[in-house]
N, C-alpha and C. Protein backbone atom coordinates (compact mmCIF):
# COMPACT_ATOMS: atom_id res chain seq x y z
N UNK A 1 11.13 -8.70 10.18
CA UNK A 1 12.28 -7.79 10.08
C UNK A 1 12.24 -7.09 8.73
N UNK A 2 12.34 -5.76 8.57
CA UNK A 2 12.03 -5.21 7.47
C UNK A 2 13.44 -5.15 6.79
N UNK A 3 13.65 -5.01 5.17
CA UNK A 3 14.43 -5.17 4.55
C UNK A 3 15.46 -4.30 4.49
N UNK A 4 16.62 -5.06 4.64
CA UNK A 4 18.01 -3.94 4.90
C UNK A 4 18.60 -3.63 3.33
N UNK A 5 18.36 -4.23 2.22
CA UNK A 5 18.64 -3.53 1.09
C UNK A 5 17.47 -2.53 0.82
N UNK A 6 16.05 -2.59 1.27
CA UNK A 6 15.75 -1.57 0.55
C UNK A 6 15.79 -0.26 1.68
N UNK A 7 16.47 -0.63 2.96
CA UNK A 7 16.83 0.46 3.54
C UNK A 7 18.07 1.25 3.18
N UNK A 8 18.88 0.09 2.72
CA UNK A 8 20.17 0.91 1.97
C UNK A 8 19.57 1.49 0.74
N UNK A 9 19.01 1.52 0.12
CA UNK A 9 18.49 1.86 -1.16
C UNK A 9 18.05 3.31 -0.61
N UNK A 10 16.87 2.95 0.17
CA UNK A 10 16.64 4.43 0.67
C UNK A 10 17.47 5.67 1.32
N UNK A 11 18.09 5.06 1.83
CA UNK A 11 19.77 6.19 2.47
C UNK A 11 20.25 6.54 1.14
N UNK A 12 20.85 5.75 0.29
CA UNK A 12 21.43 5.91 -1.28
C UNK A 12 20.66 6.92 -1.60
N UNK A 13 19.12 6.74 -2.37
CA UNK A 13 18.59 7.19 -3.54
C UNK A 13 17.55 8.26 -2.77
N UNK A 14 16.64 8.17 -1.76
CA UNK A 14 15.73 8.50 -1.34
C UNK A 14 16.39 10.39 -0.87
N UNK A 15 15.50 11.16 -1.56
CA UNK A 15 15.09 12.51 -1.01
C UNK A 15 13.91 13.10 -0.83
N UNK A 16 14.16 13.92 0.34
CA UNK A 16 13.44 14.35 1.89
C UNK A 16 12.97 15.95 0.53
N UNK A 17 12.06 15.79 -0.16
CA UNK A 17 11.54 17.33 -0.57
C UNK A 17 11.04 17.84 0.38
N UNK A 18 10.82 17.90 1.61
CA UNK A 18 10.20 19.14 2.73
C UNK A 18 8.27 18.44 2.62
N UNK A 19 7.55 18.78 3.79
CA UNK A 19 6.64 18.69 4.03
C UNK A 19 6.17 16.94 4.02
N UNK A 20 7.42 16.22 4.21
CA UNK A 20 6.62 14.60 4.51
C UNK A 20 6.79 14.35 3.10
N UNK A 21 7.51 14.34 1.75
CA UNK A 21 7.00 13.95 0.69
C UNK A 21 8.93 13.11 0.71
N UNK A 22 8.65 12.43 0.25
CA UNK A 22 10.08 11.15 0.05
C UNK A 22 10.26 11.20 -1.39
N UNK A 23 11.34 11.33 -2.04
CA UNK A 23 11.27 11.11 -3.09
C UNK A 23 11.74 9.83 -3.53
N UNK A 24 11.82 8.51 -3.66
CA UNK A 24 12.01 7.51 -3.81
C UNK A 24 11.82 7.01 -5.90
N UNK A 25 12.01 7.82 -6.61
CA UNK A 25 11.42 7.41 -8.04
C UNK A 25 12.48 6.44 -8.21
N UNK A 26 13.85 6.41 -7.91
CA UNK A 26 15.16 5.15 -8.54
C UNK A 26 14.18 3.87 -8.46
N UNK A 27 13.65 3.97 -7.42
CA UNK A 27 13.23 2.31 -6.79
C UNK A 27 11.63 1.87 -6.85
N UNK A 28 11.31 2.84 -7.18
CA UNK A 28 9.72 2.68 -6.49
C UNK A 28 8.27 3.18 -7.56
N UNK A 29 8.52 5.07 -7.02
CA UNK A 29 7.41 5.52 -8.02
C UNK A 29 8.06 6.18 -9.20
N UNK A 30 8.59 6.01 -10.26
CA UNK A 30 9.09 6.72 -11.71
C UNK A 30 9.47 5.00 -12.04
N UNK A 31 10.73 4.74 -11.71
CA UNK A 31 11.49 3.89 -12.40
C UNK A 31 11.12 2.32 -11.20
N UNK A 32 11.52 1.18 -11.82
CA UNK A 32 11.08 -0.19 -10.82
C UNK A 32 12.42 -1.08 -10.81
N UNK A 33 13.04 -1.49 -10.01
CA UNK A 33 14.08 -2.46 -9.64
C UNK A 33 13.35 -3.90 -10.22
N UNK A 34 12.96 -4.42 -10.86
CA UNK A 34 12.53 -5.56 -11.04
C UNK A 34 12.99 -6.90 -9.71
N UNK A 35 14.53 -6.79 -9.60
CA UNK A 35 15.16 -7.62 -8.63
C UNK A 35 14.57 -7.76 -7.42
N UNK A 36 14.85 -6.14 -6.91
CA UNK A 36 14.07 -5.79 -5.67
C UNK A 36 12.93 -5.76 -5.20
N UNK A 37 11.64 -5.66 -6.65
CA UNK A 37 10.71 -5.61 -6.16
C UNK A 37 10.19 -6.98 -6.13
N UNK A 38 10.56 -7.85 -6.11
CA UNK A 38 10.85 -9.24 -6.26
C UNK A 38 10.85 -9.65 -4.97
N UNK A 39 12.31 -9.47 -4.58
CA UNK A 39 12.32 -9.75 -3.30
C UNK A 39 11.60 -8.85 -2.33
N UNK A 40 10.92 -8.12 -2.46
CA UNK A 40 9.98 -7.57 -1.71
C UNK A 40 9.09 -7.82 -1.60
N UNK A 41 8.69 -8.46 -2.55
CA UNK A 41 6.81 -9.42 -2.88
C UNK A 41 7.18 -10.69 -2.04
N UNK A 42 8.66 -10.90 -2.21
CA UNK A 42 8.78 -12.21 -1.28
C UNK A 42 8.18 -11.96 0.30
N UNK A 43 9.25 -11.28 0.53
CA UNK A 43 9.04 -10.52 2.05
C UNK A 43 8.26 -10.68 2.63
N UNK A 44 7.25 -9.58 1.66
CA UNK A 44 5.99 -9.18 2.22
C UNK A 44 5.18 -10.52 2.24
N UNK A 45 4.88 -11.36 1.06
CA UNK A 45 3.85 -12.42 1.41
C UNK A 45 4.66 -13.59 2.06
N UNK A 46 5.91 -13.75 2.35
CA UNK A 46 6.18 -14.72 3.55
C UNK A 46 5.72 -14.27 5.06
N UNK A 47 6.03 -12.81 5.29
CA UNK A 47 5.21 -12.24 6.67
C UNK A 47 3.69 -12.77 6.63
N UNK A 48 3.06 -12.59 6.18
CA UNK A 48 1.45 -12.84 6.18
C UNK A 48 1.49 -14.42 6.28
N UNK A 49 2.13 -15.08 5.79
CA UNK A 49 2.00 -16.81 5.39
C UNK A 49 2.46 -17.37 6.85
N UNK A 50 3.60 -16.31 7.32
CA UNK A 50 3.96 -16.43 8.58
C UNK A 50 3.07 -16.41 9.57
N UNK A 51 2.13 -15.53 9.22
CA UNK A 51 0.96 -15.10 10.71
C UNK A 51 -0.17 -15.67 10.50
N UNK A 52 0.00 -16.65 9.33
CA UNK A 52 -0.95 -17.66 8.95
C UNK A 52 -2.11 -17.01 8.83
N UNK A 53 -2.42 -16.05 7.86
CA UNK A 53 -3.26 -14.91 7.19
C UNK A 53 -3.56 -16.27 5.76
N UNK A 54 -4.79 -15.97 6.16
CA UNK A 54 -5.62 -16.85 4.59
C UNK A 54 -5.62 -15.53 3.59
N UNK A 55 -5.18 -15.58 2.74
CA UNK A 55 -5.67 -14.62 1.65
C UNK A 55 -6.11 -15.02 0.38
N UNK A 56 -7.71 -14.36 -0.58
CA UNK A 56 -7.85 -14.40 -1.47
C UNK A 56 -7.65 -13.61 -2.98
N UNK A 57 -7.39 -12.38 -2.31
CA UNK A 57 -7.10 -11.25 -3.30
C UNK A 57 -6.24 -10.19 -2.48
N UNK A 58 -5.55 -9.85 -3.16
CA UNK A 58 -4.74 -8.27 -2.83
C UNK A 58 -5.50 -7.06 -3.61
N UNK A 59 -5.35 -6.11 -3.32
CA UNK A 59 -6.08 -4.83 -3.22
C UNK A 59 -5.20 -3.85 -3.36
N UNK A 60 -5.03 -2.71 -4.12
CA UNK A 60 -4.20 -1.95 -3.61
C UNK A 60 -4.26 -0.40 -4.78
N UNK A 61 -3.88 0.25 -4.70
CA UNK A 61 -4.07 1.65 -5.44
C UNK A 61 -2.97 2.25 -6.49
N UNK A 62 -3.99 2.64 -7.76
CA UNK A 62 -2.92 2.60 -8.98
C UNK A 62 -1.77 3.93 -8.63
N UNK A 63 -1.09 4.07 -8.72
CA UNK A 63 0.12 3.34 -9.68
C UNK A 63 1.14 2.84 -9.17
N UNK A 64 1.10 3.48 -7.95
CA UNK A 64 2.54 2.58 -7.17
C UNK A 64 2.91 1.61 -6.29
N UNK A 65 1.41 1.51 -5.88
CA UNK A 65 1.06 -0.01 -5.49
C UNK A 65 1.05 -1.19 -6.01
N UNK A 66 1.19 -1.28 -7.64
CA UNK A 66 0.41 -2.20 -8.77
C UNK A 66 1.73 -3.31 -8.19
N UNK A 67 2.76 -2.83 -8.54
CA UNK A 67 4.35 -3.56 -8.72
C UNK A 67 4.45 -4.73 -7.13
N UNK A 68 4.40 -3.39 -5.82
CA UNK A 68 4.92 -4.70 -4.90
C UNK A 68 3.68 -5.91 -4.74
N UNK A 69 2.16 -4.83 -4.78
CA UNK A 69 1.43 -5.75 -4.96
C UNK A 69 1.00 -7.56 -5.90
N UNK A 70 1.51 -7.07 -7.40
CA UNK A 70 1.66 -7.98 -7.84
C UNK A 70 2.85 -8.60 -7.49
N UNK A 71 4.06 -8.20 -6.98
CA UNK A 71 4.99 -9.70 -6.62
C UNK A 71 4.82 -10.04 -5.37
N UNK A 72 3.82 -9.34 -4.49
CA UNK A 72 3.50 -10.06 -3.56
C UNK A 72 2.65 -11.49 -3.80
N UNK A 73 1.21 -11.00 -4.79
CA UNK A 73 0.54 -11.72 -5.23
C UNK A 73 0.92 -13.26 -6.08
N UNK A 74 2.14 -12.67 -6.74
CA UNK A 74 2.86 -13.89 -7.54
C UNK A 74 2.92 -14.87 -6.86
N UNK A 75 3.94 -14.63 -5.28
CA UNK A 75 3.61 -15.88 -4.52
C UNK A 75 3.26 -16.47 -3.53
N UNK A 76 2.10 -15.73 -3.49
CA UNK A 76 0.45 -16.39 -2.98
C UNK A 76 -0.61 -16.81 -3.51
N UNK A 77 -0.29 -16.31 -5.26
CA UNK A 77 -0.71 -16.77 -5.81
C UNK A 77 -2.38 -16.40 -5.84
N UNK A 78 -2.49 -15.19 -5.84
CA UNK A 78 -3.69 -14.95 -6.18
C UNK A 78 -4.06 -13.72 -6.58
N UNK A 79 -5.15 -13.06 -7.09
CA UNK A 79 -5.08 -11.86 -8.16
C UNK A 79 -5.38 -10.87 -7.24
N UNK A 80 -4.66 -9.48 -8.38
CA UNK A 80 -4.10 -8.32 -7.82
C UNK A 80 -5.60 -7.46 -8.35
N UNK A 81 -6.53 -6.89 -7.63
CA UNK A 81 -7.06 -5.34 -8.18
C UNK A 81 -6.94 -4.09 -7.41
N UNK A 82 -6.67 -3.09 -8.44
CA UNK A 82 -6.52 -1.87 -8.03
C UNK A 82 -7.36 -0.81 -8.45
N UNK A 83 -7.57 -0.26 -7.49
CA UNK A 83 -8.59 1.31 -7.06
C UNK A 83 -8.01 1.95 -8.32
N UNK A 84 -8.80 1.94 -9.45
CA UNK A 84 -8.41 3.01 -10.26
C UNK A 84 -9.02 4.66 -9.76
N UNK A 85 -8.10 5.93 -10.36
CA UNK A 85 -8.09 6.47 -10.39
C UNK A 85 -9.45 7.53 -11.32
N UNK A 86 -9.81 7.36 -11.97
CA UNK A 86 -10.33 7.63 -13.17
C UNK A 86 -11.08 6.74 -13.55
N UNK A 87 -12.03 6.45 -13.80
CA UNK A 87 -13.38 5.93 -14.59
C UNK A 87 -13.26 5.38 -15.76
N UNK A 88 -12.87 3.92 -16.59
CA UNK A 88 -12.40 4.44 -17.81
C UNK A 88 -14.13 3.59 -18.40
N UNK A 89 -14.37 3.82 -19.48
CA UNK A 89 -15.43 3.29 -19.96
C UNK A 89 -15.95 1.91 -19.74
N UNK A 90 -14.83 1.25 -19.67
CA UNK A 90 -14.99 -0.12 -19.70
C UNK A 90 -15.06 -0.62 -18.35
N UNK A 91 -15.67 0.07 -17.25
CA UNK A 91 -16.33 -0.11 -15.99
C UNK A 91 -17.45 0.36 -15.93
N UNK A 92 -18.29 -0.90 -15.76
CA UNK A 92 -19.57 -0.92 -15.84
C UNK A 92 -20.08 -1.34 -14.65
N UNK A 93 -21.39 -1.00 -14.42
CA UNK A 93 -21.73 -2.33 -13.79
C UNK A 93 -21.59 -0.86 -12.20
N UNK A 94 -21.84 -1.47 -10.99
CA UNK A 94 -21.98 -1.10 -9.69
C UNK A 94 -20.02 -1.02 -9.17
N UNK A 95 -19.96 0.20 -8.81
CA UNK A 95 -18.60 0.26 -8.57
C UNK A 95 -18.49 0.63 -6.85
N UNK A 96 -17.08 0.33 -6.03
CA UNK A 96 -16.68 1.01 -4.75
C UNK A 96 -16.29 2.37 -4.75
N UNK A 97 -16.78 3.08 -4.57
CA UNK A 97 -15.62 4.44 -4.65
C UNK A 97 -15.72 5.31 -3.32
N UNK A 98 -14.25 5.42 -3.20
CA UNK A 98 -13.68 6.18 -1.88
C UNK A 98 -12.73 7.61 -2.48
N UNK A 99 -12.85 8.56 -1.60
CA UNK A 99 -12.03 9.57 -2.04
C UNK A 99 -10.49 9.95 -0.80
N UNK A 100 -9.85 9.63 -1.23
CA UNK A 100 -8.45 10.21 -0.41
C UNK A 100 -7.54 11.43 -0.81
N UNK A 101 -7.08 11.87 0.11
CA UNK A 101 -6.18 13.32 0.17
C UNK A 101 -4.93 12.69 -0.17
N UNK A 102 -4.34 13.21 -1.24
CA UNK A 102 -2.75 12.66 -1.64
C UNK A 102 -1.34 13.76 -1.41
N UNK A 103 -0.94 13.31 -0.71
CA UNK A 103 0.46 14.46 -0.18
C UNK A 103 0.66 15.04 -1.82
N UNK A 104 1.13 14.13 -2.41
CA UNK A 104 2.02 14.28 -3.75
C UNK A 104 1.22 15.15 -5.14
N UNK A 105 -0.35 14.48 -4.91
CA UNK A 105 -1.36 15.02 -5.53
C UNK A 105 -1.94 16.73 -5.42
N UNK A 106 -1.73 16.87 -4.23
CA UNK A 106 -2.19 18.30 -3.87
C UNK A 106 -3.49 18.31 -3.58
N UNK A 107 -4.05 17.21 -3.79
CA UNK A 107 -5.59 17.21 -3.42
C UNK A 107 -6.51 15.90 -3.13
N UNK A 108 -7.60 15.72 -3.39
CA UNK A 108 -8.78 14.71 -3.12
C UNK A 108 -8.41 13.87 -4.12
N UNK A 109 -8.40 12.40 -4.24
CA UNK A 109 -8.27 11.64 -5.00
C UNK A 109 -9.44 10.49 -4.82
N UNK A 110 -9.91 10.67 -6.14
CA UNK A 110 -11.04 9.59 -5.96
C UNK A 110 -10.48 7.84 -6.12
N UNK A 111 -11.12 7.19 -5.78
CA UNK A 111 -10.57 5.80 -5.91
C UNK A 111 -11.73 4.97 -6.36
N UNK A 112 -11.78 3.73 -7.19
CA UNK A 112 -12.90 2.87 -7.93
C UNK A 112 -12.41 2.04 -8.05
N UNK A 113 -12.81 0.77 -7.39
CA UNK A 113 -12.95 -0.78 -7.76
C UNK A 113 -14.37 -0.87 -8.33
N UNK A 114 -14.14 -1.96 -9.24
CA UNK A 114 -15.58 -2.26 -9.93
C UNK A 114 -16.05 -3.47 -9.04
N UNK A 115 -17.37 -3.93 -8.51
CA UNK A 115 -17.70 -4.68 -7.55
C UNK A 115 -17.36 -6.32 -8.12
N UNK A 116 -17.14 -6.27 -9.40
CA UNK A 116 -17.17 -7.80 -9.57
C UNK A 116 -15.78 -8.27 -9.54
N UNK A 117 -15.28 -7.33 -9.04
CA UNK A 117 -13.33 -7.44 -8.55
C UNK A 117 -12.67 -7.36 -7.06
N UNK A 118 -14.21 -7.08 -6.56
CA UNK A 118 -13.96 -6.99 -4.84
C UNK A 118 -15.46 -8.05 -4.41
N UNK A 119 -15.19 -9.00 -3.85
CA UNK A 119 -16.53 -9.73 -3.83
C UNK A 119 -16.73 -10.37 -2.08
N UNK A 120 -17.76 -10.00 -1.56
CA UNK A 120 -18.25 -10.80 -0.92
C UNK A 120 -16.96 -12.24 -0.05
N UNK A 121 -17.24 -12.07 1.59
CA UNK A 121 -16.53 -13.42 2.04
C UNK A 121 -15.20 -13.41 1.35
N UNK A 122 -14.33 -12.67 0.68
CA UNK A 122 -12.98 -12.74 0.55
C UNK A 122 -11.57 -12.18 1.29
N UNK A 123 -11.04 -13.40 1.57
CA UNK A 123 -9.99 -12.03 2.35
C UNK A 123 -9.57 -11.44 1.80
N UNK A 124 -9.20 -10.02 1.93
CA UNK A 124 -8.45 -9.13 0.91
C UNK A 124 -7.32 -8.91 1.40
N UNK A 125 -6.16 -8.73 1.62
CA UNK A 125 -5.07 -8.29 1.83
C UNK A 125 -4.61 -6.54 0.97
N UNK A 126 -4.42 -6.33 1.57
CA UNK A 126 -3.99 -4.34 1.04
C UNK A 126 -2.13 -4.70 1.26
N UNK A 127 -1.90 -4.12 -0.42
CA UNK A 127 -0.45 -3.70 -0.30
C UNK A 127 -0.26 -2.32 -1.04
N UNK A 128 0.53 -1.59 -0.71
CA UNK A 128 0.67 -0.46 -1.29
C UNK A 128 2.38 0.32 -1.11
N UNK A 129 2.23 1.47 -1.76
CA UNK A 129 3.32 2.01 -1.63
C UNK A 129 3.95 2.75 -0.06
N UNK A 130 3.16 3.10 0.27
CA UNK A 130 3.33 3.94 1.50
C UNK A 130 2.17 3.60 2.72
N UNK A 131 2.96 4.17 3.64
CA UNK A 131 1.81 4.49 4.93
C UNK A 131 2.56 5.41 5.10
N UNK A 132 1.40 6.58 5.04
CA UNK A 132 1.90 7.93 5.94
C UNK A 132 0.64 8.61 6.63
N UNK A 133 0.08 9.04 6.27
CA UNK A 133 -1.26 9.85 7.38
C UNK A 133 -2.74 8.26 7.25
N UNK A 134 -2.69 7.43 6.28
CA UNK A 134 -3.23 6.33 6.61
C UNK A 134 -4.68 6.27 5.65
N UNK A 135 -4.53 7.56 5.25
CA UNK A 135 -6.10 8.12 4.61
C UNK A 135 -6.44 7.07 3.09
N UNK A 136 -5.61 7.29 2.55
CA UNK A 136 -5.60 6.20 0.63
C UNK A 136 -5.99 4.72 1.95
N UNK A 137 -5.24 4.40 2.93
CA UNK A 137 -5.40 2.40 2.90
C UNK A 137 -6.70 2.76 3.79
N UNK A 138 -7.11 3.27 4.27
CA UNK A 138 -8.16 3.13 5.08
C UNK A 138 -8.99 3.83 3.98
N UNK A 139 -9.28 4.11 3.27
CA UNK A 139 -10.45 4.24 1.69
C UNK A 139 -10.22 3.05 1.13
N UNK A 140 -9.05 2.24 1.30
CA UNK A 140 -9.20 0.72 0.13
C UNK A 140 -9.92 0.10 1.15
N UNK A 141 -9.70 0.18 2.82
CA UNK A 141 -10.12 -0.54 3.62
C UNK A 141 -11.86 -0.33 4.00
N UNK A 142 -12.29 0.59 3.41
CA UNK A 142 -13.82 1.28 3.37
C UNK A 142 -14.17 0.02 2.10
N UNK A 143 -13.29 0.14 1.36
CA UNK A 143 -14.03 -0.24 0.10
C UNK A 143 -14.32 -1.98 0.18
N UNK A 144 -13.18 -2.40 1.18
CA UNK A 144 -13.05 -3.95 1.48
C UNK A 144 -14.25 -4.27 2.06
N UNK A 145 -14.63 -3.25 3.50
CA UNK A 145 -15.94 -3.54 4.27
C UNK A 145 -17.47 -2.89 3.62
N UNK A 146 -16.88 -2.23 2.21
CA UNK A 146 -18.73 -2.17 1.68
C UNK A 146 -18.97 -3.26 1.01
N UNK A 147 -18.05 -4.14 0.37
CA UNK A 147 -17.94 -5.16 -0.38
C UNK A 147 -18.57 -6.40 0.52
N UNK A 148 -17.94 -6.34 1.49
CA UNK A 148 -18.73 -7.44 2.69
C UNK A 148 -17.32 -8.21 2.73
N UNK A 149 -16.69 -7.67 2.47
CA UNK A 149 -15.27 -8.69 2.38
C UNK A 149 -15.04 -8.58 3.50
N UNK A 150 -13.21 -9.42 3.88
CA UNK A 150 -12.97 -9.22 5.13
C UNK A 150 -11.34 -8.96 4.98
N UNK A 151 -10.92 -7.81 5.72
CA UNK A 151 -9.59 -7.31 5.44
C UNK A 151 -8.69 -8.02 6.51
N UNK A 152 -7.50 -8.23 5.84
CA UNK A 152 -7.08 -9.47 6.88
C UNK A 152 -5.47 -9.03 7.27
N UNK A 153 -5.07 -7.95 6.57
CA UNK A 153 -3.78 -7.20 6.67
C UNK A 153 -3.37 -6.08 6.05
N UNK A 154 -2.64 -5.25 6.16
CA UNK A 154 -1.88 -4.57 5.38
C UNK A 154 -0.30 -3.91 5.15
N UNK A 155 -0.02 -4.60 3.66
CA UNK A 155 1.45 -4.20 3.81
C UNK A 155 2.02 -3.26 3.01
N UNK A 156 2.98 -2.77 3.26
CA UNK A 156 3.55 -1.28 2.97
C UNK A 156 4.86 -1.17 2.44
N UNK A 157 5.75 -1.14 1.48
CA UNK A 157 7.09 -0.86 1.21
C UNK A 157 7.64 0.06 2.28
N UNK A 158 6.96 1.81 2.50
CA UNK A 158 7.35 2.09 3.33
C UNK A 158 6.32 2.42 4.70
N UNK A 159 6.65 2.93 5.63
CA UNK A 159 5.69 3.66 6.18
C UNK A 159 6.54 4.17 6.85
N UNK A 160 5.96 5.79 7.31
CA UNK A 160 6.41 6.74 7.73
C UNK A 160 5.53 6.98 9.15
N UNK A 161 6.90 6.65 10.02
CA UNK A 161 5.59 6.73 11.35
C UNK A 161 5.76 7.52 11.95
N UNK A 162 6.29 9.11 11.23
CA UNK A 162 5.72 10.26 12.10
C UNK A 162 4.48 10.90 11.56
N UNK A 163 3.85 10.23 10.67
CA UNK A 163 2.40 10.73 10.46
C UNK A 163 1.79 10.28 10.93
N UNK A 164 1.34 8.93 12.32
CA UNK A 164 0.61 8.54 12.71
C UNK A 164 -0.27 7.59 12.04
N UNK A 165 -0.13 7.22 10.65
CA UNK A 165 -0.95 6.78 9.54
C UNK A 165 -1.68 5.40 10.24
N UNK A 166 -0.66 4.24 11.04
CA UNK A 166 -0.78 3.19 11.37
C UNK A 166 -2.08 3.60 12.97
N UNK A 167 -1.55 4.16 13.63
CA UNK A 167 -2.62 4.69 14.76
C UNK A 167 -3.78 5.57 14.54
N UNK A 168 -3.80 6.23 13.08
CA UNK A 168 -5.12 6.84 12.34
C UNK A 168 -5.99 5.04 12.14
N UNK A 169 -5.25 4.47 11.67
CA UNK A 169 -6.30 3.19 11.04
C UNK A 169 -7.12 2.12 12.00
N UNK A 170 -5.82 2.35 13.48
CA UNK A 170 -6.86 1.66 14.29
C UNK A 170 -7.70 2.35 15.26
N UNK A 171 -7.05 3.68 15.11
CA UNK A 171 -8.46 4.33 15.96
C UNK A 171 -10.23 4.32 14.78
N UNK A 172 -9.89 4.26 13.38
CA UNK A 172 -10.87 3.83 12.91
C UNK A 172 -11.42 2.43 12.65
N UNK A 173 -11.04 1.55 13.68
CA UNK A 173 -11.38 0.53 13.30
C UNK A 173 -10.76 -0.66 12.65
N UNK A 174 -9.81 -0.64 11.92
CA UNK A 174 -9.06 -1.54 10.70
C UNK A 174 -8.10 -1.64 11.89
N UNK A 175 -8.28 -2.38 12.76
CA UNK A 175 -7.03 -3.20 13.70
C UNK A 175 -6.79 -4.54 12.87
N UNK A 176 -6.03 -4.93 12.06
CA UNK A 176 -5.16 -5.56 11.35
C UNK A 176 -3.69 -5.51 11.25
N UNK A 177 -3.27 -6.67 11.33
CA UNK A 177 -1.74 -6.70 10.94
C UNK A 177 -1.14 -5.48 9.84
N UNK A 178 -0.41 -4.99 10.72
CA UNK A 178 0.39 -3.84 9.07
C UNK A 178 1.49 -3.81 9.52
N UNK A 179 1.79 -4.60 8.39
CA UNK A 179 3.25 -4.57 8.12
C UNK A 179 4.12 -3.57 6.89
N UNK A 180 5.58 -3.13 7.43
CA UNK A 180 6.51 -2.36 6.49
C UNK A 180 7.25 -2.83 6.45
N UNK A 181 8.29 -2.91 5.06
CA UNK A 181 9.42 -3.27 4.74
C UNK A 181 10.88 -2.14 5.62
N UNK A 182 10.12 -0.90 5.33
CA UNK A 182 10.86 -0.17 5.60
C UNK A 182 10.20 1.00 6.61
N UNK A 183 10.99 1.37 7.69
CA UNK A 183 10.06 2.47 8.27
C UNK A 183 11.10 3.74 8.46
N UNK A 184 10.50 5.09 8.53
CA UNK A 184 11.30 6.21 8.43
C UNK A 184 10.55 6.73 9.76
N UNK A 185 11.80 7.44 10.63
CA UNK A 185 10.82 7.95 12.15
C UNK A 185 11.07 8.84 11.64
N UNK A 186 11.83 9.62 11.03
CA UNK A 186 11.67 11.48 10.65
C UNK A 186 12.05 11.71 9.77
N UNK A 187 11.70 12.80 9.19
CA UNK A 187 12.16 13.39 7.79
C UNK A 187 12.41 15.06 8.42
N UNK A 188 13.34 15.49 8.91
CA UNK A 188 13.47 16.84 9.65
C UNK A 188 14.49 17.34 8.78
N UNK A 189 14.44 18.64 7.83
CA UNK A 189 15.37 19.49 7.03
C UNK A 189 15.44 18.05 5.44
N UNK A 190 16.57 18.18 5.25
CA UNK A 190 16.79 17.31 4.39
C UNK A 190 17.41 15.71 4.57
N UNK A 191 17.04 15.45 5.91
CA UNK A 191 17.76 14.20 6.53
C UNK A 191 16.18 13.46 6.36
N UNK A 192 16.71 11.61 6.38
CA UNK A 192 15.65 10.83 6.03
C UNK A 192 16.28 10.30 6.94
N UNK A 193 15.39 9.63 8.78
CA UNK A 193 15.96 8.99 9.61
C UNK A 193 15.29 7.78 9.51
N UNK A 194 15.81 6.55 9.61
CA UNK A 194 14.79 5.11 9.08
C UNK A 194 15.43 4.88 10.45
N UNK A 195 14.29 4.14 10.72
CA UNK A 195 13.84 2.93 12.16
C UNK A 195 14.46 1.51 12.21
């Protein structure tokens, strides 16, 4: 059952800018509820513990993934890496890299795990900020299966299921559990309709 405070949160704070883009910064991407995102890491990793999902690592994409991901991770207790954006020097070594289209971005976004942070025989679990057209989790989910890993779910604060994002991922393959806290069936004019 997905979470009824952060659906009230979203009725409250959340605006519909036109073309599929949510503005959510109170809670999510600008500013962080510490409380909430708390109980959202709960949430999310009691669902998986529920469906009796082994997990070794979470996975997920900088910057607004980092938060539910790590309090998901807190208690499951196992480490968080994220698809950086940018290259910074101090990645060496043989890296994953996938490129995704970002609503918010305006364009191609490259993505990089360094390989000695995605390894071989691990389950990975994917948490992130959104599901909407499916393209960013199915590039973390490219990056899970060049690794040789094995992707074992994916969870979402929100997902938006008039982009199809969830039925883009299993017509490619990534039939896995995906789970949302919160789901929105339309965003039509300036109204945000949640599921």
């Amino acid at each position: 059952m997905a979470m009824d405070e952060l659906k009230a949160r979203i009725e409250a704070e959340g605006r519909n800018l036109g073309r599929g883009i949510l503005k959510v910064d109170s809670l999510l991407n600008h500013q962080l509820d510490p409380g909430l995102m708390q109980r959202m890491g709960q949430n999310m990793a009691q669902h998986f513990i529920d469906l009796g999902v082994e997990v070794d690592r979470i996975l997920t994409a900088e910057i607004s993934g980092i938060a539910p991901a790590l309090m998901t991770a807190a208690v499951l207790d196992v480490p968080v890496v994220y698809a950086r954006k940018k290259r910074p020097i101090t990645m060496s070594g043989p890296i994953f890299m996938e490129v995704a289209p970002s609503h918010t971005k305006g364009g191609d976004v490259p993505l990089m795990v360094s390989s000695e942070f995605l390894r071989p025989d691990e389950n990975v679990l994917i948490i992130d900020d959104f599901l909407a057209s499916g393209q960013t989790l199915m590039a973390l989910s490219r990056m899970v299966n060049d690794a040789k890993a094995t992707l074992v779910g994916v969870g979402v604060v929100v997902e938006k299921i008039f982009e199809d994002g969830r039925e883009a991922m299993i017509n490619a393959g990534f039939d896995v559990p995906i789970y949302a806290l919160a789901s929105i069936v339309s965003m039509d004019e300036e109204t945000i309709t949640l599921g």
